[in-house]
Protein backbone atom coordinates (compact mmCIF):
# COMPACT_ATOMS: atom_id res chain seq x y z
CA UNK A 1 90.05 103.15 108.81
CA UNK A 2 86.95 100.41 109.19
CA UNK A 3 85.24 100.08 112.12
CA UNK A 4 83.34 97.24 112.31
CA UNK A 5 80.61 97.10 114.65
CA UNK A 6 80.73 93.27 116.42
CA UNK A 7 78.79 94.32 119.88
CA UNK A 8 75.10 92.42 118.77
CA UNK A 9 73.19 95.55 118.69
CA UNK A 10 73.39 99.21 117.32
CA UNK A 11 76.35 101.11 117.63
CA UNK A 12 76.04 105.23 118.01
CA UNK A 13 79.60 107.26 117.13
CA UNK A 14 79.05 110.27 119.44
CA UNK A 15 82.82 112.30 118.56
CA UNK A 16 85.52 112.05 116.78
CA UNK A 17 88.66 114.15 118.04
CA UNK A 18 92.27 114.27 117.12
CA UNK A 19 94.90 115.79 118.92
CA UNK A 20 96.89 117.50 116.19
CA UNK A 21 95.60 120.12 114.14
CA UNK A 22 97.64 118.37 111.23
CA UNK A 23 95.60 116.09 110.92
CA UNK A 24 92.30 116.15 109.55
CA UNK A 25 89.49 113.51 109.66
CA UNK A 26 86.02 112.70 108.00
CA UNK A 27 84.00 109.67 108.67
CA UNK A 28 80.23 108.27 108.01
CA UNK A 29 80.19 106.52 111.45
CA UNK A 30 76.65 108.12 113.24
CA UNK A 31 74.22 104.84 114.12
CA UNK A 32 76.05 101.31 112.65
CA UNK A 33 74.20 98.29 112.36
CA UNK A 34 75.36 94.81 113.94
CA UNK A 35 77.19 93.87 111.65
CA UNK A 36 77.67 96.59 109.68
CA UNK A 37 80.97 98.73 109.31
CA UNK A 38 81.89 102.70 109.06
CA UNK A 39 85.00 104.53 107.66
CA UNK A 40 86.96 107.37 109.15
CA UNK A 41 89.41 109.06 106.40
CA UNK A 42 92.54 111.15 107.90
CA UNK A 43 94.55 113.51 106.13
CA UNK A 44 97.75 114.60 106.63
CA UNK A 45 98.41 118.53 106.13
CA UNK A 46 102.11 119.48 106.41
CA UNK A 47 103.66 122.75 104.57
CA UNK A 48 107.10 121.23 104.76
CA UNK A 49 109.33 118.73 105.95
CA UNK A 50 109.26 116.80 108.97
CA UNK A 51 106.97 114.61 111.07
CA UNK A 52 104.24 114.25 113.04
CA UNK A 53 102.08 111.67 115.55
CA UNK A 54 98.81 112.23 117.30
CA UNK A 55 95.89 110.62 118.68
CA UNK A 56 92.46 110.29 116.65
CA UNK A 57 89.18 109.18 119.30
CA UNK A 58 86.37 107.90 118.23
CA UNK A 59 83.64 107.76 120.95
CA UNK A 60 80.43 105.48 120.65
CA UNK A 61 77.97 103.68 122.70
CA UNK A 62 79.76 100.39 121.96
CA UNK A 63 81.41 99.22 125.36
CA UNK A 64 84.57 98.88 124.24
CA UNK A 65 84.53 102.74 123.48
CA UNK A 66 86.66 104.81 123.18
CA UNK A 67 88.47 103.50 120.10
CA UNK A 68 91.75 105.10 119.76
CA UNK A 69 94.64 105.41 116.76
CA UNK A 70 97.97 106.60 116.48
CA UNK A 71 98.42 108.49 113.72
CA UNK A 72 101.81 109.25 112.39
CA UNK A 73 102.40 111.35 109.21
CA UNK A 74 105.46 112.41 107.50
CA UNK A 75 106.33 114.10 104.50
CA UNK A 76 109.69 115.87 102.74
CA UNK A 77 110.65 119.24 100.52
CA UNK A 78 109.25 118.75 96.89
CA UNK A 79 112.35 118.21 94.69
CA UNK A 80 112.55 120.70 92.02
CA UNK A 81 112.90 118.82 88.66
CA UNK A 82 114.32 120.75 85.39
């Protein structure tokens, strides 16, 4: 994900939280520009089938903060090819 910062002045990301512990996150959002942009990665960790949605927050100084996602992830038994 690309945040974008479009406030005028310097944005500062303070946390970023998600609400799943399947889901992972890394990001190089700490003080952004105006102007300048950030990206937040998320991974998906599953062991085996099914699905999953949660919530990742990103909080800032911007005052349209928080920013939130939903985050859905799914994934299915490896197939077993001979």
């Amino acid at each position: 994900m690309t945040y974008t910062n479009n406030t005028g002045s310097q944005v500062t990301f303070i946390q970023a939280t998600i609400s799943s512990g399947k889901f992972g996150q890394t990001n190089n959002c700490g003080e952004v520009a105006a102007g300048a942009s950030c990206t937040a990665t998320v991974t998906y960790y599953r062991n085996n089938s099914g699905s999953d949605t949660a919530t990742f927050t990103m909080t800032s100084t911007a005052p349209n903060s928080p920013h939130v996602v939903t985050l859905k992830g799914s994934s299915s038994k490896p197939r077993v090819v001979s």
